[in-house]
PDB file of N, CA and C in Angstrom:
ATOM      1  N   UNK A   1      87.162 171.494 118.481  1.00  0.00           N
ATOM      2  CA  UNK A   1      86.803 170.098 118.389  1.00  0.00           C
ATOM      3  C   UNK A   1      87.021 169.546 116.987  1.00  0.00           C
ATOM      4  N   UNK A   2      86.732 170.134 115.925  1.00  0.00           N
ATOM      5  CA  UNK A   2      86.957 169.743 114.739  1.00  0.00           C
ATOM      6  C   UNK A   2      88.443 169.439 113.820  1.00  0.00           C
ATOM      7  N   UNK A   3      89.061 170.212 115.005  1.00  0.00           N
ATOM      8  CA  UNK A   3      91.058 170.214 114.774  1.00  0.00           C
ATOM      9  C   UNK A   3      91.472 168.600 115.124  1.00  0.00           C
ATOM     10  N   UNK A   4      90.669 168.328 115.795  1.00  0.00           N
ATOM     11  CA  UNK A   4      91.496 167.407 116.527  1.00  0.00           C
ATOM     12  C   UNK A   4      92.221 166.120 116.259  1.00  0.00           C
ATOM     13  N   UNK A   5      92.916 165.536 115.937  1.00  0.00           N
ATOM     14  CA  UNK A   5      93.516 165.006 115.464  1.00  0.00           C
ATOM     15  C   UNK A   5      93.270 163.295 115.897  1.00  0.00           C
ATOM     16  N   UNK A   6      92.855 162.338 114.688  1.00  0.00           N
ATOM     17  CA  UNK A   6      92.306 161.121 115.201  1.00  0.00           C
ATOM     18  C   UNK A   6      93.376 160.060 114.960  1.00  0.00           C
ATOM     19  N   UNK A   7      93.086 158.795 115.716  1.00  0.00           N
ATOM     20  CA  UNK A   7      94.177 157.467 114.900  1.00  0.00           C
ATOM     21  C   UNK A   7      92.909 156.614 114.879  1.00  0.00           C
ATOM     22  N   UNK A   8      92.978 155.519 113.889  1.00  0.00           N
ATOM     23  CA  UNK A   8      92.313 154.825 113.401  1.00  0.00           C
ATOM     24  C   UNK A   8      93.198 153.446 113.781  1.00  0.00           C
ATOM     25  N   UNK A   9      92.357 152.772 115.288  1.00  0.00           N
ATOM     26  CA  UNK A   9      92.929 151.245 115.848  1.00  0.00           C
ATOM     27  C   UNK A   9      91.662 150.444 115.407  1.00  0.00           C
ATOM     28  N   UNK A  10      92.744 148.787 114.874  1.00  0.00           N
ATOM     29  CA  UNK A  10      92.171 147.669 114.469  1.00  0.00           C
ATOM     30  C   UNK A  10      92.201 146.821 115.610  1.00  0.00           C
ATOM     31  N   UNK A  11      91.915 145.664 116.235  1.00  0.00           N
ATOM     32  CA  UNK A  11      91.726 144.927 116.637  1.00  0.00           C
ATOM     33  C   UNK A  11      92.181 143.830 116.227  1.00  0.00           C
ATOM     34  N   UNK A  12      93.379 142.958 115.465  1.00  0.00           N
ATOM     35  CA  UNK A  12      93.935 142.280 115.033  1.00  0.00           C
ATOM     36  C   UNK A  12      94.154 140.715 115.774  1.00  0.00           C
ATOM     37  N   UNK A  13      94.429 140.987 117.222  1.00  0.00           N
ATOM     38  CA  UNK A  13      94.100 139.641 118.012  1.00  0.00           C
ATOM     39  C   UNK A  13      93.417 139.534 118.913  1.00  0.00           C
ATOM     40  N   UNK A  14      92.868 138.430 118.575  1.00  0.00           N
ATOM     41  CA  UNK A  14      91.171 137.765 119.802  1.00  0.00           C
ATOM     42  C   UNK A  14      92.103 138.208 121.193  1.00  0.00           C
ATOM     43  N   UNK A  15      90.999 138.491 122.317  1.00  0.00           N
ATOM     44  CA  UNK A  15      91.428 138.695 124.039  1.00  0.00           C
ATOM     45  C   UNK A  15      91.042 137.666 124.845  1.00  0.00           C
ATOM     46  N   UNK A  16      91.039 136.264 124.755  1.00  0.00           N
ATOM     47  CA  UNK A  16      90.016 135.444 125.184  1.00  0.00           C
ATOM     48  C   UNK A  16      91.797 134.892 125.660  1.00  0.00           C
ATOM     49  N   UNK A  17      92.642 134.830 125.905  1.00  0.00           N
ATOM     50  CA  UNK A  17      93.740 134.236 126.532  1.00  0.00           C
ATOM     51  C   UNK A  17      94.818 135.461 127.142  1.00  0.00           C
ATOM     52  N   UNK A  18      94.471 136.934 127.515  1.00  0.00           N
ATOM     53  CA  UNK A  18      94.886 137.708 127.425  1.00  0.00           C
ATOM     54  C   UNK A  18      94.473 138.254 129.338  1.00  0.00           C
ATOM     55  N   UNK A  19      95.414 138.847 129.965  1.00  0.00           N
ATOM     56  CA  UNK A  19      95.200 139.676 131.002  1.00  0.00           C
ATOM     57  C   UNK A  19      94.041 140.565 131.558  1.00  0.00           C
ATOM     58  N   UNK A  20      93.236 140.364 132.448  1.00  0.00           N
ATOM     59  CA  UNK A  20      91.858 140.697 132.531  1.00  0.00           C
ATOM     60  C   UNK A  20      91.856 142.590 132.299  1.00  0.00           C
ATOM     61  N   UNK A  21      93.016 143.024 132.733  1.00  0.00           N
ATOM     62  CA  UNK A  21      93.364 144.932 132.778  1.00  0.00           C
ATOM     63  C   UNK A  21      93.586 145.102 131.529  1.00  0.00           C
ATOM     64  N   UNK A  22      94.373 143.643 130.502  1.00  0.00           N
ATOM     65  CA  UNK A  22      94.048 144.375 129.021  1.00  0.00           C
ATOM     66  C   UNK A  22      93.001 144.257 127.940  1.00  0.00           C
ATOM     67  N   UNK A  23      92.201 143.339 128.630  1.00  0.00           N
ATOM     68  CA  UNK A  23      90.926 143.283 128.364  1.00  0.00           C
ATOM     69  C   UNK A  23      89.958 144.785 128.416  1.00  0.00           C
ATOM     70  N   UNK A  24      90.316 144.705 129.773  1.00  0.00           N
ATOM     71  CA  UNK A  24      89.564 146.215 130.441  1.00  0.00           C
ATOM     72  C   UNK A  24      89.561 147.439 128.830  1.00  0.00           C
ATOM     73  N   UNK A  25      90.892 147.301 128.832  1.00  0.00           N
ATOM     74  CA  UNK A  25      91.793 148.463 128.299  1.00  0.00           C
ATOM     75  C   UNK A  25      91.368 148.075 126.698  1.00  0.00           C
ATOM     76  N   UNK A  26      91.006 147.038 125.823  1.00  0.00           N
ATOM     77  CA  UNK A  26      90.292 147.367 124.823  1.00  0.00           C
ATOM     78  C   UNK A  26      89.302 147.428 124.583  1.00  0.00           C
ATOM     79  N   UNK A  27      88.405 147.250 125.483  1.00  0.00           N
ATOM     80  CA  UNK A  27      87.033 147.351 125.673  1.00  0.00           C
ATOM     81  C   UNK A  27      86.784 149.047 126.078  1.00  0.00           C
ATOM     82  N   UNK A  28      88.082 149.764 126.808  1.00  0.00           N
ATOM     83  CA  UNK A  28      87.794 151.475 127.035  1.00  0.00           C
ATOM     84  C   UNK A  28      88.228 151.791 125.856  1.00  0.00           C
ATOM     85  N   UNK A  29      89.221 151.457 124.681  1.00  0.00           N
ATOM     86  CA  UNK A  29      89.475 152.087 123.410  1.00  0.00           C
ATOM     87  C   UNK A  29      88.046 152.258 122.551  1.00  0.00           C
ATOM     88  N   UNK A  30      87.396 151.028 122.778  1.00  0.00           N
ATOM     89  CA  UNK A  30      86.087 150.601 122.460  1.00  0.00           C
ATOM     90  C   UNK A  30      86.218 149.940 121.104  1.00  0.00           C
ATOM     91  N   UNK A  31      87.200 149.015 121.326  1.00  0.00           N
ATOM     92  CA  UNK A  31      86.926 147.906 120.556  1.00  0.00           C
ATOM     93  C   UNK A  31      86.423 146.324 120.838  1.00  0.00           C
ATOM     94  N   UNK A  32      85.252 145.848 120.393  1.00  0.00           N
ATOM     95  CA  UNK A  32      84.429 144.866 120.729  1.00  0.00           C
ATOM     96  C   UNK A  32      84.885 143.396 119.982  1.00  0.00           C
ATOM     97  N   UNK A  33      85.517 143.368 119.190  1.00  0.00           N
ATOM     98  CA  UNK A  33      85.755 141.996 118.511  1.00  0.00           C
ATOM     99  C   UNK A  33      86.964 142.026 117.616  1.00  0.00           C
ATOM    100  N   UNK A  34      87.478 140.592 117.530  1.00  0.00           N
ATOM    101  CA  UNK A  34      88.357 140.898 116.122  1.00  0.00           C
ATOM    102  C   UNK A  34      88.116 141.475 114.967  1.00  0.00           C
ATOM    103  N   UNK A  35      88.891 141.991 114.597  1.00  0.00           N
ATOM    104  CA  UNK A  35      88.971 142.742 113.206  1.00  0.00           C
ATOM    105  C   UNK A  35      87.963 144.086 113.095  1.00  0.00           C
ATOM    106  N   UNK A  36      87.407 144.684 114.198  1.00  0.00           N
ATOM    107  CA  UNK A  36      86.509 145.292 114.792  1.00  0.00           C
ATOM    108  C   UNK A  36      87.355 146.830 114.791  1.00  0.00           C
ATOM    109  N   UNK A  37      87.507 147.794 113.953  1.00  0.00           N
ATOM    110  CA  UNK A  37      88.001 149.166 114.028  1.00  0.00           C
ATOM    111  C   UNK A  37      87.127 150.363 114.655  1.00  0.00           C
ATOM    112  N   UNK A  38      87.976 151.251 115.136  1.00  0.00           N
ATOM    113  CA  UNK A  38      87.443 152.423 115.562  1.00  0.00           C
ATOM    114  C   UNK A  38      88.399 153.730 115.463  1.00  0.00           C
ATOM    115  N   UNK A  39      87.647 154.421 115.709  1.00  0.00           N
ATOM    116  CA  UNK A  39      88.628 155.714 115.144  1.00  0.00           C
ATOM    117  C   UNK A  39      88.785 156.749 116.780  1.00  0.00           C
ATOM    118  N   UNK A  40      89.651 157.163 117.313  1.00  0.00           N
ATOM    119  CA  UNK A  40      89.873 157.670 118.429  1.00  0.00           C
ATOM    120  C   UNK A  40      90.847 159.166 118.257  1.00  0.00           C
ATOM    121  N   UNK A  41      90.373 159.902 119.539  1.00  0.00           N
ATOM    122  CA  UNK A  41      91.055 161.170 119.627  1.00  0.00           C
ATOM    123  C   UNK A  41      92.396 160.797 119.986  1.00  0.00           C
ATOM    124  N   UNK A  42      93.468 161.355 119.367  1.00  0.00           N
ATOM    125  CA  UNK A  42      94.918 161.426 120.223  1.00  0.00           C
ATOM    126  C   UNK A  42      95.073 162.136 121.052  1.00  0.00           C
ATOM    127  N   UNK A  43      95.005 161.755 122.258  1.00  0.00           N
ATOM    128  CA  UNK A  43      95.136 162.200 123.228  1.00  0.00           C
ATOM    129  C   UNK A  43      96.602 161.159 124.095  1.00  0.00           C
ATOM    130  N   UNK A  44      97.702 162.246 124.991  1.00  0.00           N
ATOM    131  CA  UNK A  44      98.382 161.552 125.995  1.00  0.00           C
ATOM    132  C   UNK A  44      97.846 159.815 126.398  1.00  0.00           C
ATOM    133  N   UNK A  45      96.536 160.178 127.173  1.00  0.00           N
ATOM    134  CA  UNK A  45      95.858 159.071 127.811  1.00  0.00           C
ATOM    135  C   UNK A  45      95.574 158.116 126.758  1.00  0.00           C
ATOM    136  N   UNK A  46      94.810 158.211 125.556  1.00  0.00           N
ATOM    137  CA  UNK A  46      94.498 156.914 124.614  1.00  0.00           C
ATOM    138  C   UNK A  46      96.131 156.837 124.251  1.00  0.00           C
ATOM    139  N   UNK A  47      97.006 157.344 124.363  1.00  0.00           N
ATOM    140  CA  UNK A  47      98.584 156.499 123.421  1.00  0.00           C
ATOM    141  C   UNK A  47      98.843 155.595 124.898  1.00  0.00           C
ATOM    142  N   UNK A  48      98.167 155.865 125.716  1.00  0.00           N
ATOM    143  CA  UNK A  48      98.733 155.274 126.945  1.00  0.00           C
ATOM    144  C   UNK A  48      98.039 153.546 126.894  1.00  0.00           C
ATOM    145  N   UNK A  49      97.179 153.851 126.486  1.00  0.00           N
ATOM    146  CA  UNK A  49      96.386 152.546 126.636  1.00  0.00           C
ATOM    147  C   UNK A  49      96.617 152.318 125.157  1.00  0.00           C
ATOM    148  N   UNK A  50      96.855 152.462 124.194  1.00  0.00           N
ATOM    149  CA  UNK A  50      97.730 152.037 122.897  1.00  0.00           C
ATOM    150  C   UNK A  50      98.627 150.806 123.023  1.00  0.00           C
ATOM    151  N   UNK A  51      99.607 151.944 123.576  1.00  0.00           N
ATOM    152  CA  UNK A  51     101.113 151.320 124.531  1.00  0.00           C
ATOM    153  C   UNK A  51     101.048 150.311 125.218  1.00  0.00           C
ATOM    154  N   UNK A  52      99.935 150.208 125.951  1.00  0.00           N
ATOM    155  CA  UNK A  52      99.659 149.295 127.126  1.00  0.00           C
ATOM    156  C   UNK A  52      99.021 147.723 126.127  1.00  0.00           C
ATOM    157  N   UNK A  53      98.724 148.033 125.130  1.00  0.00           N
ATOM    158  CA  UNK A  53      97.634 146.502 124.419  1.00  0.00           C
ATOM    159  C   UNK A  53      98.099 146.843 122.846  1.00  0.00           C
ATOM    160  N   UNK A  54      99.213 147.286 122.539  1.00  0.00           N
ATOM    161  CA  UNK A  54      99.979 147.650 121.193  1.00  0.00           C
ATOM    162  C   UNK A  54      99.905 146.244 120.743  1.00  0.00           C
ATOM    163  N   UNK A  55      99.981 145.276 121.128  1.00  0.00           N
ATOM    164  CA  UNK A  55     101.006 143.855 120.467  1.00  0.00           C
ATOM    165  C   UNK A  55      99.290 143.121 120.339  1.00  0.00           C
ATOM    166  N   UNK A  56      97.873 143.859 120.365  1.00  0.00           N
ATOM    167  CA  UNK A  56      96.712 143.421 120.020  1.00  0.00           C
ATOM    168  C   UNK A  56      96.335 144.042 118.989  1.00  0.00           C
ATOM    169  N   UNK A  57      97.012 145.000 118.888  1.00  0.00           N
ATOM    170  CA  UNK A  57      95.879 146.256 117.849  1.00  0.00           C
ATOM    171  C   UNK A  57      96.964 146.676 116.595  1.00  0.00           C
ATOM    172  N   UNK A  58      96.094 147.070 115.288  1.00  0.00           N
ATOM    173  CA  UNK A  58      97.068 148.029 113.987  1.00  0.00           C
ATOM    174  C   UNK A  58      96.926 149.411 114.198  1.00  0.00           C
ATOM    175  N   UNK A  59      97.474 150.062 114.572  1.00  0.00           N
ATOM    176  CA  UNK A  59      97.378 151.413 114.712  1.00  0.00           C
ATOM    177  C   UNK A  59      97.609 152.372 113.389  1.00  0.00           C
ATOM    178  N   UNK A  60      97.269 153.171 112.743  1.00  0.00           N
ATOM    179  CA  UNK A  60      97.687 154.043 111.697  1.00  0.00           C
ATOM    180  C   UNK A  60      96.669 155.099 111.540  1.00  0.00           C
ATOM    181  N   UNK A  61      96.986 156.278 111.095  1.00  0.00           N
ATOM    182  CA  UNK A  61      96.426 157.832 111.531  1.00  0.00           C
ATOM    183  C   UNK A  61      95.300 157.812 110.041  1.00  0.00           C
ATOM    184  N   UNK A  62      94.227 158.607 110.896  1.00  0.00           N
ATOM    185  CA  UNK A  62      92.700 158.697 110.383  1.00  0.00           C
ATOM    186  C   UNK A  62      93.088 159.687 109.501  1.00  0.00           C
TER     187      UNK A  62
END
């Protein structure tokens, strides 16, 4: 558990005019507001939902 390798996503644009599934999908990264960061496991599945709401978020490694 301690290997594991994190990325550190920002939240860069508001979701209030945005697709209700990519809503879903930054609210499961677990980001709550603009400018609002969190730090996440790399995993397959989180690059998936990355990928999926990329053109909302800054992505760069923890």
């Amino acid at each position: 558990m301690a290997g594991e390798k994190k990325i550190k996503l920002q939240l860069v644009k508001g979701v209030a005019r945005t697709r209700e599934d990519h809503r879903a999908t930054v609210r499961g990264l677990g980001l709550k507001w603009t400018n609002h960061s969190v730090e996440v496991i790399d995993t397959p599945c989180t690059r998936g939902m990355i990928s999926k709401v990329g053109y909302l978020l800054k992505v760069t490694e923890a």
